[in-house]
C-alpha atoms as a PDB file:
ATOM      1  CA  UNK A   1     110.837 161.395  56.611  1.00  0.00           C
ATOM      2  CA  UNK A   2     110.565 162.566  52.783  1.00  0.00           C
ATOM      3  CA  UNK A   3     111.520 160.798  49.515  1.00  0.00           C
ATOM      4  CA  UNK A   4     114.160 163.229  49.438  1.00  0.00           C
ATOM      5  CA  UNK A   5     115.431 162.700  52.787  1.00  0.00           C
ATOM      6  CA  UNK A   6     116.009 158.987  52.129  1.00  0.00           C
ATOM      7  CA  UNK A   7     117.912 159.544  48.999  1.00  0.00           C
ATOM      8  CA  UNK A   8     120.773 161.340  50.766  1.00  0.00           C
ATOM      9  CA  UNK A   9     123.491 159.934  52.400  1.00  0.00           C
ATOM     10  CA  UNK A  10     123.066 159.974  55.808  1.00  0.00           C
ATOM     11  CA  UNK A  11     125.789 162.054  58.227  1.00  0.00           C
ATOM     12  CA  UNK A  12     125.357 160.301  61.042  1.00  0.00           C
ATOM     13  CA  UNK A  13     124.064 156.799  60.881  1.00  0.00           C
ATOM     14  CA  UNK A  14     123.277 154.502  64.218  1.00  0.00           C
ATOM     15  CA  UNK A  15     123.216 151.005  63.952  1.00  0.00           C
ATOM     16  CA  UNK A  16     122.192 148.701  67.006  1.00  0.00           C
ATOM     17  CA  UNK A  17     124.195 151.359  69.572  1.00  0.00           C
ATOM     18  CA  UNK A  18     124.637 150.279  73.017  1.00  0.00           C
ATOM     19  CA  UNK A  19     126.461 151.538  75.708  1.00  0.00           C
ATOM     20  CA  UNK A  20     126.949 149.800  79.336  1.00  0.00           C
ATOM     21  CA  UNK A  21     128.665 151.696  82.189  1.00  0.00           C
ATOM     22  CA  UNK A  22     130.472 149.537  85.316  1.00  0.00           C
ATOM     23  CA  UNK A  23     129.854 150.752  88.833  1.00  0.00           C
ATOM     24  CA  UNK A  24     131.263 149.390  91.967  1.00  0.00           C
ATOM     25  CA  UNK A  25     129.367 149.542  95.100  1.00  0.00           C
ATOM     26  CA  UNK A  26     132.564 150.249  97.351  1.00  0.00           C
ATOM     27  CA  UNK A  27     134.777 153.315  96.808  1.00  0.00           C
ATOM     28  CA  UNK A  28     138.724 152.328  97.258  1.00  0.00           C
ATOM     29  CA  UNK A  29     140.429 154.960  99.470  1.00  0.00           C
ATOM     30  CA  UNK A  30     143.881 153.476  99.818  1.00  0.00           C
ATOM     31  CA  UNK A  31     145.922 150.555 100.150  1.00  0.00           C
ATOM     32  CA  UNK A  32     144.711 149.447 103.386  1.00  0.00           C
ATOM     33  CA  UNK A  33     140.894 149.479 102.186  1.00  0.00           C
ATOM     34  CA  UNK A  34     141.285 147.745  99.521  1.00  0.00           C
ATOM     35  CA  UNK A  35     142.930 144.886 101.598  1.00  0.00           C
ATOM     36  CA  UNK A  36     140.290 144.981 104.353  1.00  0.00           C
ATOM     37  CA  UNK A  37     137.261 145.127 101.805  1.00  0.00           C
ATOM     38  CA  UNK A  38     138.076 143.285  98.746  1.00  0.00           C
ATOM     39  CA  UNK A  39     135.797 140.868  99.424  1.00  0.00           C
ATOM     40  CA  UNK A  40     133.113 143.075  99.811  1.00  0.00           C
ATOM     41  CA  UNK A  41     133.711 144.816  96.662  1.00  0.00           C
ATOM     42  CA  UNK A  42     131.457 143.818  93.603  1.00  0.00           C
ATOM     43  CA  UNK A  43     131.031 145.465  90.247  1.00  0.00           C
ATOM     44  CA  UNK A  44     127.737 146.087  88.613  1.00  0.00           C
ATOM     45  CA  UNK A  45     126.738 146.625  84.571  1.00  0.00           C
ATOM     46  CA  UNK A  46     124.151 149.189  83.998  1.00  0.00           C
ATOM     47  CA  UNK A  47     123.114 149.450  80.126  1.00  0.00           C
ATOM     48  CA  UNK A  48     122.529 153.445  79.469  1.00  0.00           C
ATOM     49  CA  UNK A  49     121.679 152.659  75.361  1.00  0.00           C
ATOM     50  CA  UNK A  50     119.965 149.586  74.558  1.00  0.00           C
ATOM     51  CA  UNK A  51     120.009 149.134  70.662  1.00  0.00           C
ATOM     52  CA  UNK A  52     119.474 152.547  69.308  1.00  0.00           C
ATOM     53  CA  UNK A  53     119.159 152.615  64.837  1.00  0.00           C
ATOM     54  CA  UNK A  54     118.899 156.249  63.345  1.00  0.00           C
ATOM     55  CA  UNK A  55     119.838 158.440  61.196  1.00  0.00           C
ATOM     56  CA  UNK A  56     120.426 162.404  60.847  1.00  0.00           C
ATOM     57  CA  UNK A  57     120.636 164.038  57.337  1.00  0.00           C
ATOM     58  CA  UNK A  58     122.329 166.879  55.782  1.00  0.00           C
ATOM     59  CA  UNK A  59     119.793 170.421  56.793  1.00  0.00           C
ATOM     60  CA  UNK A  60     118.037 168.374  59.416  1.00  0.00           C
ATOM     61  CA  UNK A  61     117.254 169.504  62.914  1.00  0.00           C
ATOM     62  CA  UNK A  62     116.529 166.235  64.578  1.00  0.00           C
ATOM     63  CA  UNK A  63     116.098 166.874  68.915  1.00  0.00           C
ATOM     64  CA  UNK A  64     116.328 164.236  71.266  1.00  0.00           C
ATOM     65  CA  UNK A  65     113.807 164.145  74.187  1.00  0.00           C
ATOM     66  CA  UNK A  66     113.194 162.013  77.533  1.00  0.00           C
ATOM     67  CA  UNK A  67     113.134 162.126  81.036  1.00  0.00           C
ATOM     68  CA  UNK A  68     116.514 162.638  82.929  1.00  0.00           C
ATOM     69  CA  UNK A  69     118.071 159.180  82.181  1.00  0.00           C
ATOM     70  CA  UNK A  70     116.558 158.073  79.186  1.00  0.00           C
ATOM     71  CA  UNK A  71     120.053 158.173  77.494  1.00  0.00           C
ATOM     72  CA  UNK A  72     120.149 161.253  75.865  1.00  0.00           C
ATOM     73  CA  UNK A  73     123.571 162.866  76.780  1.00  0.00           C
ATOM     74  CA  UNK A  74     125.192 159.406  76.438  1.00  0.00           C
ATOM     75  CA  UNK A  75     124.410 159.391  72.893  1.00  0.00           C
ATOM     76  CA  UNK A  76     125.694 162.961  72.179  1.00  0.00           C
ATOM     77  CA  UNK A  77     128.667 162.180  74.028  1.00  0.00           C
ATOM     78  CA  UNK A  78     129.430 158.603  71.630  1.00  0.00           C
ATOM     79  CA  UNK A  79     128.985 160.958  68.949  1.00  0.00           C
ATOM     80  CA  UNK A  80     130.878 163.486  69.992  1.00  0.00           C
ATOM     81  CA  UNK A  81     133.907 160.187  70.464  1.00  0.00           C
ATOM     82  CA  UNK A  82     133.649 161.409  74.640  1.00  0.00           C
ATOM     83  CA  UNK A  83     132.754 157.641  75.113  1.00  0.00           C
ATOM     84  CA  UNK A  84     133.246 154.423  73.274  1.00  0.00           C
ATOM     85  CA  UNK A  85     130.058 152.504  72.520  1.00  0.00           C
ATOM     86  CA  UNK A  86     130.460 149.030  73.826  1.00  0.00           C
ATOM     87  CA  UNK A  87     128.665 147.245  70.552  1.00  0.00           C
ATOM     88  CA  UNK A  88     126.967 149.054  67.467  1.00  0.00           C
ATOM     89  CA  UNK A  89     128.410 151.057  64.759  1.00  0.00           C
ATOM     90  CA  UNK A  90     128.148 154.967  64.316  1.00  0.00           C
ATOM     91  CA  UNK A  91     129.154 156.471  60.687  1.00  0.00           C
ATOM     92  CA  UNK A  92     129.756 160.193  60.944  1.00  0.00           C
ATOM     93  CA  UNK A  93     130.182 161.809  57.355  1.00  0.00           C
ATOM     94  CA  UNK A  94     131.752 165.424  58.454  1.00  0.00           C
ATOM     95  CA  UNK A  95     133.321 167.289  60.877  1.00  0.00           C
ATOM     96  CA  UNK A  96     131.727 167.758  64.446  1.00  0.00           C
ATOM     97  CA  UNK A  97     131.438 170.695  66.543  1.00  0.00           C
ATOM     98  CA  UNK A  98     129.966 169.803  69.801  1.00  0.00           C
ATOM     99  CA  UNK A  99     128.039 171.650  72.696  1.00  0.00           C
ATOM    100  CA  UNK A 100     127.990 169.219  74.680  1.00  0.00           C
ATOM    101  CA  UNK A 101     128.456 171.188  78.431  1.00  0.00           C
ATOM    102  CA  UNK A 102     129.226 175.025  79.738  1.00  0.00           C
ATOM    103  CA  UNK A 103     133.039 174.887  80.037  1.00  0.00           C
ATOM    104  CA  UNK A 104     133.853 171.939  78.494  1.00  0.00           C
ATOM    105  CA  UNK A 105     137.041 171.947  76.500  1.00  0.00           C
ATOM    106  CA  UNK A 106     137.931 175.366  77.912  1.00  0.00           C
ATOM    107  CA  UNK A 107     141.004 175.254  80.198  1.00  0.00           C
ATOM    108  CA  UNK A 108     139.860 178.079  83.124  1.00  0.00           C
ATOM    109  CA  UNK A 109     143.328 179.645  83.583  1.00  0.00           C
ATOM    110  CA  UNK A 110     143.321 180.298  79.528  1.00  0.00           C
ATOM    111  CA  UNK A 111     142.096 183.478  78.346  1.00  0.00           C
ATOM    112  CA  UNK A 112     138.872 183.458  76.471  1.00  0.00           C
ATOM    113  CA  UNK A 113     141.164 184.587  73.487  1.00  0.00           C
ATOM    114  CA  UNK A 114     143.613 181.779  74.261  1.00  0.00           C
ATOM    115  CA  UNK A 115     140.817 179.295  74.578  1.00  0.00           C
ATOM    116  CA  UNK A 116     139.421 180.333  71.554  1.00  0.00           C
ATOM    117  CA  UNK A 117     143.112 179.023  69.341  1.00  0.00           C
ATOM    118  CA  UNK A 118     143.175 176.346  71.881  1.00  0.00           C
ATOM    119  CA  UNK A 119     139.643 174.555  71.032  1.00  0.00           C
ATOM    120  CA  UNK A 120     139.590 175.899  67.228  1.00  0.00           C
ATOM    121  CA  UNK A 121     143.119 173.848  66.729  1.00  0.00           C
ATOM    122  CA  UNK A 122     141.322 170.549  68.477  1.00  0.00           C
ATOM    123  CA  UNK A 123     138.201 171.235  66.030  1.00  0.00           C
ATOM    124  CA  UNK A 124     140.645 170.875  62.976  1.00  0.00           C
ATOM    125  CA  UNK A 125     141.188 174.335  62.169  1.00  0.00           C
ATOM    126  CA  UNK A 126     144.881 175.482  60.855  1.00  0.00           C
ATOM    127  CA  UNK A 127     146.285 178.943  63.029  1.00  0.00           C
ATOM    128  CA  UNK A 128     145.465 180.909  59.598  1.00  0.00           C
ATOM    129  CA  UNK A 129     142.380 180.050  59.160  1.00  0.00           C
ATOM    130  CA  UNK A 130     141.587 180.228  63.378  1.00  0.00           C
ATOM    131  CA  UNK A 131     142.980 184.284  63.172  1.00  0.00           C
ATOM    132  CA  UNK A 132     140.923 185.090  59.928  1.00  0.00           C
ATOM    133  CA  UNK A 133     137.916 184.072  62.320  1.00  0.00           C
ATOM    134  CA  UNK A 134     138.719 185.385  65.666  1.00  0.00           C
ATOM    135  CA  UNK A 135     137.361 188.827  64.798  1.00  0.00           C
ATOM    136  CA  UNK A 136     133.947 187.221  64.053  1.00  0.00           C
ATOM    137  CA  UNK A 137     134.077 184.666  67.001  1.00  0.00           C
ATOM    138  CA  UNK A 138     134.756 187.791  69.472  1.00  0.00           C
ATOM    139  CA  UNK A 139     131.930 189.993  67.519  1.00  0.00           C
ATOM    140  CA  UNK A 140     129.564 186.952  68.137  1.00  0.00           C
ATOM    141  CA  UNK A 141     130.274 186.060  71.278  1.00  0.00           C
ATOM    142  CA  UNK A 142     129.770 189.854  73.215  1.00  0.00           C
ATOM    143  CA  UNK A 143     132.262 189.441  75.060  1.00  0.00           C
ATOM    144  CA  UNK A 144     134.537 192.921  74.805  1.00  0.00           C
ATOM    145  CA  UNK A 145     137.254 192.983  76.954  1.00  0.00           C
ATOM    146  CA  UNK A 146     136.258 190.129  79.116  1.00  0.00           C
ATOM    147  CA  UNK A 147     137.860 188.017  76.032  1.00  0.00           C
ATOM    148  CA  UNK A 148     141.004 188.726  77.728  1.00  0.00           C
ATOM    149  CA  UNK A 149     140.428 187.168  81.387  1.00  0.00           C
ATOM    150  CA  UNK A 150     140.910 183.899  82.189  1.00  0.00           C
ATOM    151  CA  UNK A 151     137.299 181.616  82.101  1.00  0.00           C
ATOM    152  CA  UNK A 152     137.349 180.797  85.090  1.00  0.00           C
ATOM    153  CA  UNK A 153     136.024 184.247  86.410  1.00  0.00           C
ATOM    154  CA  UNK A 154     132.894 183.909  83.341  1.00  0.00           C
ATOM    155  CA  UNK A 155     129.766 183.240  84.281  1.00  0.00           C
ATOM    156  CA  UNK A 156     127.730 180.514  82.739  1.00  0.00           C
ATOM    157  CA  UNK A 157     126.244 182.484  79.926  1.00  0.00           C
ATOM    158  CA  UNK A 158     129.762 183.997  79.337  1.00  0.00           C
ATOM    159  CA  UNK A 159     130.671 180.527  79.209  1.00  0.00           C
ATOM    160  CA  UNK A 160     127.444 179.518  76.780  1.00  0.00           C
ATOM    161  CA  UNK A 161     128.374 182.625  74.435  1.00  0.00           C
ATOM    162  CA  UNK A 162     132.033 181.466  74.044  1.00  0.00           C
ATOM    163  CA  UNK A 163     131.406 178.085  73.227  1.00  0.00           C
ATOM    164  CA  UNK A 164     128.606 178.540  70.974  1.00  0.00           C
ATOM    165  CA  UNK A 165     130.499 180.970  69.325  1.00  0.00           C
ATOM    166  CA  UNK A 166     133.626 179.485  68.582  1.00  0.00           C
ATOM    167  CA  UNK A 167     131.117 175.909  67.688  1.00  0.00           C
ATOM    168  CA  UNK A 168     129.736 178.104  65.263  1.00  0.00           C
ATOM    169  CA  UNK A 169     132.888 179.353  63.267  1.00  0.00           C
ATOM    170  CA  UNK A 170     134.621 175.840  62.656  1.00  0.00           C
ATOM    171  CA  UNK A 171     133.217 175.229  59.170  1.00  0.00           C
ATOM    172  CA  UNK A 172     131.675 171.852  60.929  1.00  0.00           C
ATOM    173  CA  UNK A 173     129.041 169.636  59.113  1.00  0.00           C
ATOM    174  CA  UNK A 174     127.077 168.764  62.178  1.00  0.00           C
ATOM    175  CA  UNK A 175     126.022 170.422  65.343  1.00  0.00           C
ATOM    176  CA  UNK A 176     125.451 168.662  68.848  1.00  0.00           C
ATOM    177  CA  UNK A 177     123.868 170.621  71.241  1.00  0.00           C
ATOM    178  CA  UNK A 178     123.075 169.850  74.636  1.00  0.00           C
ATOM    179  CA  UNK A 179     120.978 172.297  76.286  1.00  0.00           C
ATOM    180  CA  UNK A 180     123.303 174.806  76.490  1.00  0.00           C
ATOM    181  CA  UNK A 181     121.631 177.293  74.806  1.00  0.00           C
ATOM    182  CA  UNK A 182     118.622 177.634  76.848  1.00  0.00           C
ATOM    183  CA  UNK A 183     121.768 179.800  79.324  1.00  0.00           C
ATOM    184  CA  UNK A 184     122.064 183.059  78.742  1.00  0.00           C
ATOM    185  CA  UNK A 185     119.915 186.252  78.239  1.00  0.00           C
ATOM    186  CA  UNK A 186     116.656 186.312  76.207  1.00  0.00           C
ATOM    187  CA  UNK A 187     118.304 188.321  73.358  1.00  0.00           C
ATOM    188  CA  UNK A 188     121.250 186.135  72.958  1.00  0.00           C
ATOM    189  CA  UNK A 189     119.058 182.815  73.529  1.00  0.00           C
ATOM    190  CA  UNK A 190     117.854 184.164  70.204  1.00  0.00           C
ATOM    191  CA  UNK A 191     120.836 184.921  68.348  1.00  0.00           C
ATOM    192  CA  UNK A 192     121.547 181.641  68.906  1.00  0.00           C
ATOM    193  CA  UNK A 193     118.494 180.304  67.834  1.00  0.00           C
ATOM    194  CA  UNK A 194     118.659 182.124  64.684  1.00  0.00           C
ATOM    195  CA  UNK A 195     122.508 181.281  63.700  1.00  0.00           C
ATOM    196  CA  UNK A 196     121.336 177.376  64.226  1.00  0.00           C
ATOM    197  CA  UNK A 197     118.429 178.177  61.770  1.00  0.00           C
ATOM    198  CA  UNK A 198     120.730 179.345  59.311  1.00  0.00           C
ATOM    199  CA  UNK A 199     123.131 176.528  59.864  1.00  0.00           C
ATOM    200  CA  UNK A 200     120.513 174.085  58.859  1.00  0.00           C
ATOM    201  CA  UNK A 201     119.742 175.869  55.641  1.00  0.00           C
ATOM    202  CA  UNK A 202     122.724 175.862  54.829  1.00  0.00           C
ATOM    203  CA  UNK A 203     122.560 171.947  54.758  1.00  0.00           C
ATOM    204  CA  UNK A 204     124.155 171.591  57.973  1.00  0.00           C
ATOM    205  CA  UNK A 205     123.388 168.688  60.635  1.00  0.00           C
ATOM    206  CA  UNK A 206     121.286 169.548  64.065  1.00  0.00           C
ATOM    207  CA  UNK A 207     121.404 166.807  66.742  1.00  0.00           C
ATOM    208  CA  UNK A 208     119.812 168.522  69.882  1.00  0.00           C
ATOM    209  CA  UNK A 209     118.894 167.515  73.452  1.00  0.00           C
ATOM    210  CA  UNK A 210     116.783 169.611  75.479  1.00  0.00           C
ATOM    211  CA  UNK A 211     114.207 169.423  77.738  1.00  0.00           C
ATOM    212  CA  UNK A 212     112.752 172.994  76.438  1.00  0.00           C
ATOM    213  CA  UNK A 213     109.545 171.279  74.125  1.00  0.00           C
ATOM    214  CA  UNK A 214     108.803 174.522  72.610  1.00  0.00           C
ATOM    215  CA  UNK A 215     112.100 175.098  71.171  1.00  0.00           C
ATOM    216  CA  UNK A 216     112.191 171.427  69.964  1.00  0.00           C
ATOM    217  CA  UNK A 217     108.500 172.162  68.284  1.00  0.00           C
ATOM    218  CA  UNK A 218     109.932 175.593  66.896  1.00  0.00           C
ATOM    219  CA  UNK A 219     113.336 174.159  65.363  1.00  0.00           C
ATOM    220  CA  UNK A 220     113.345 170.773  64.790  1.00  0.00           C
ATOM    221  CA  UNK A 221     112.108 168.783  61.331  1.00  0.00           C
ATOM    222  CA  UNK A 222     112.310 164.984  63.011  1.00  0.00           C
ATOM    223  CA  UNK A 223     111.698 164.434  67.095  1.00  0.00           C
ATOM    224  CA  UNK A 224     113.463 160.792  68.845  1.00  0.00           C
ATOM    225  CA  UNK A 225     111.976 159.890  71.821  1.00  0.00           C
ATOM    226  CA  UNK A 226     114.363 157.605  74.181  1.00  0.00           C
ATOM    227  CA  UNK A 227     113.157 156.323  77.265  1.00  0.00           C
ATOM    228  CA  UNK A 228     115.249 154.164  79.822  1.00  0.00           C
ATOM    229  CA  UNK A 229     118.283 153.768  76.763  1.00  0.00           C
ATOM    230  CA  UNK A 230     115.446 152.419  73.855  1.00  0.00           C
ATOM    231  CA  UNK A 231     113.705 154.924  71.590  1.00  0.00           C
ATOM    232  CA  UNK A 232     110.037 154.817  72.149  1.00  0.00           C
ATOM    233  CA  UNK A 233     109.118 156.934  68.795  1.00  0.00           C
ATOM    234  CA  UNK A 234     110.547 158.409  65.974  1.00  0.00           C
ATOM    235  CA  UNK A 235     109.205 161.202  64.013  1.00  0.00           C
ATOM    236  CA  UNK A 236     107.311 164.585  63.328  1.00  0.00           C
ATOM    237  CA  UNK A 237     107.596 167.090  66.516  1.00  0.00           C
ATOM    238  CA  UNK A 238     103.788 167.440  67.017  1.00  0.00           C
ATOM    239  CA  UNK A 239     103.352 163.971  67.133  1.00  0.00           C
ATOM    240  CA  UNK A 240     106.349 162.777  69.413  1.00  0.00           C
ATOM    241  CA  UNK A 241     106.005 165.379  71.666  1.00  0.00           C
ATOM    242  CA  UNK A 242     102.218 164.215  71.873  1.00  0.00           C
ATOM    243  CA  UNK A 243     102.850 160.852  72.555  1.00  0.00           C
ATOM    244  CA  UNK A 244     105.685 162.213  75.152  1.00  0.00           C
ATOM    245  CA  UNK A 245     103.411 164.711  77.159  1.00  0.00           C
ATOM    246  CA  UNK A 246     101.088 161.683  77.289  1.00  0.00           C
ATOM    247  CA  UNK A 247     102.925 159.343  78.499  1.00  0.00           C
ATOM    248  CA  UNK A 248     104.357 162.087  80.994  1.00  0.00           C
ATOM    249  CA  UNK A 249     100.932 162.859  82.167  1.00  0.00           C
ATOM    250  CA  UNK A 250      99.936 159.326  83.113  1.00  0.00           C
ATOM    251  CA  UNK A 251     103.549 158.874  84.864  1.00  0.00           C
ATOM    252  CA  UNK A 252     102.948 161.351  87.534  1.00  0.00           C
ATOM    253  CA  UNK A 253      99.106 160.595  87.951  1.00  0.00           C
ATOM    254  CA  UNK A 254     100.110 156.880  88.807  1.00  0.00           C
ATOM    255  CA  UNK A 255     102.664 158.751  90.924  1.00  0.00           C
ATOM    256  CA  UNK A 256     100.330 160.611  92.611  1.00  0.00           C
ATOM    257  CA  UNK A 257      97.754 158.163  93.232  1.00  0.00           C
ATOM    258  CA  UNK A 258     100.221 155.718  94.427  1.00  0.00           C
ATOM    259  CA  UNK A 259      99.751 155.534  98.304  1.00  0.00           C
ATOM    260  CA  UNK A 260     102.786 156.396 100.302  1.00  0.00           C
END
């Protein structure tokens, strides 16, 4: 991180985070279950985050990396105020646009159009300002006429193109972005990639997950690795993803050589 960097306030700022989920062992399918198997029934803690401190600034691409379950989509999700942490602070200095999932926040019997007032009214945008920008959304988004059908007959790239689109149009301060942009044709996997570029210059916020390492190497300034809910390293992309591919590398030889 630069002299520069540190001098700036922060937009999002993670302090001690930690997130615990409950789980119980015994699904309850009525009345006369519960009754029969109450004493049965226990309730287990899992902790997903497990003390997590750091901070994104303004025209920063900072990805998140780690192996399915390391955390990663739990912290987007906090962010995004999906879940509530159980202990730790998070400061978020901006407005949020999240990609968080294909579909989510679209209602599937809404129009795209529809869907497009619909989640630019829950991102904070006024009805004026959400028709000035439907012409640009629709342009983006390559949709033609299929803007006009209800989502649930889009496919998941028609799905990727409409949310990243309408993400992209909300004046927002930071970006979250899990993985949904590695969905879609080549050509519009690249749009994308370029409007995020030019987000970031423009001193937006980047907070990405993905498990595509060449387009964390290509885009990102700062790499976190988390591994089971802690972060393991935090820093330049070469370096992390270094460390990462290491560590990967040794996992799956003491896999391998691990007798059955």
């Amino acid at each position: 991180m630069t002299e520069a960097t540190t001098n700036r306030t922060p937009t999002i700022s993670v302090r001690n985070l930690r997130k615990k989920f409950r789980v119980s062992n015994a699904a309850i399918g009525g009345l006369k279950t519960l009754l029969l198997w109450w004493k049965k029934r226990s309730v287990r803690e899992f902790e997903v985050l497990k003390g997590l401190d750091f901070d994104c600034y303004p025209g920063e691409c900072v990805s998140v990396i780690g192996r399915n379950g390391a955390g990663k989509s739990t912290l987007l999700a906090i962010l995004a105020r999906v879940y509530r942490q159980t202990s730790g602070e998070v400061k978020v200095n901006g407005r949020i646009a999240p990609l968080l999932e294909l579909g989510a926040g679209f209602h599937p019997d809404l129009t795209g159009m529809e869907n497009i007032i619909f989640n630019g009214v829950v991102l904070g945008l006024s009805r004026k300002q959400i028709r000035e920008r439907i012409p640009q959304i629709i342009e983006f988004s390559e949709l033609g006429d299929s803007i006009n059908s209800p989502v649930r007959s889009y496919s998941s790239g028609m799905l990727a193109r409409l949310g990243f689109a309408v993400a992209i149009h909300v004046d927002a301060d930071i970006l979250l972005v899990d993985e949904v942009l590695s969905v879609g044709d080549y050509a519009f996997e690249q749009k994308c990639y370029d409007r995020v570029d030019r987000f970031r210059k423009e001193g937006g916020t980047i907070l990405m997950v993905s498990h595509n390492l060449q387009a964390v190497e290509r885009f990102s300034d700062r790499c976190v690795w988390l591994k089971d809910g802690q972060m393991v390293m935090s820093g330049l992309p070469d370096d992390v993803l270094a460390a990462y591919l290491s560590d990967q590398a040794s996992a799956q030889a003491e896999e391998t050589s691990t007798p059955d």
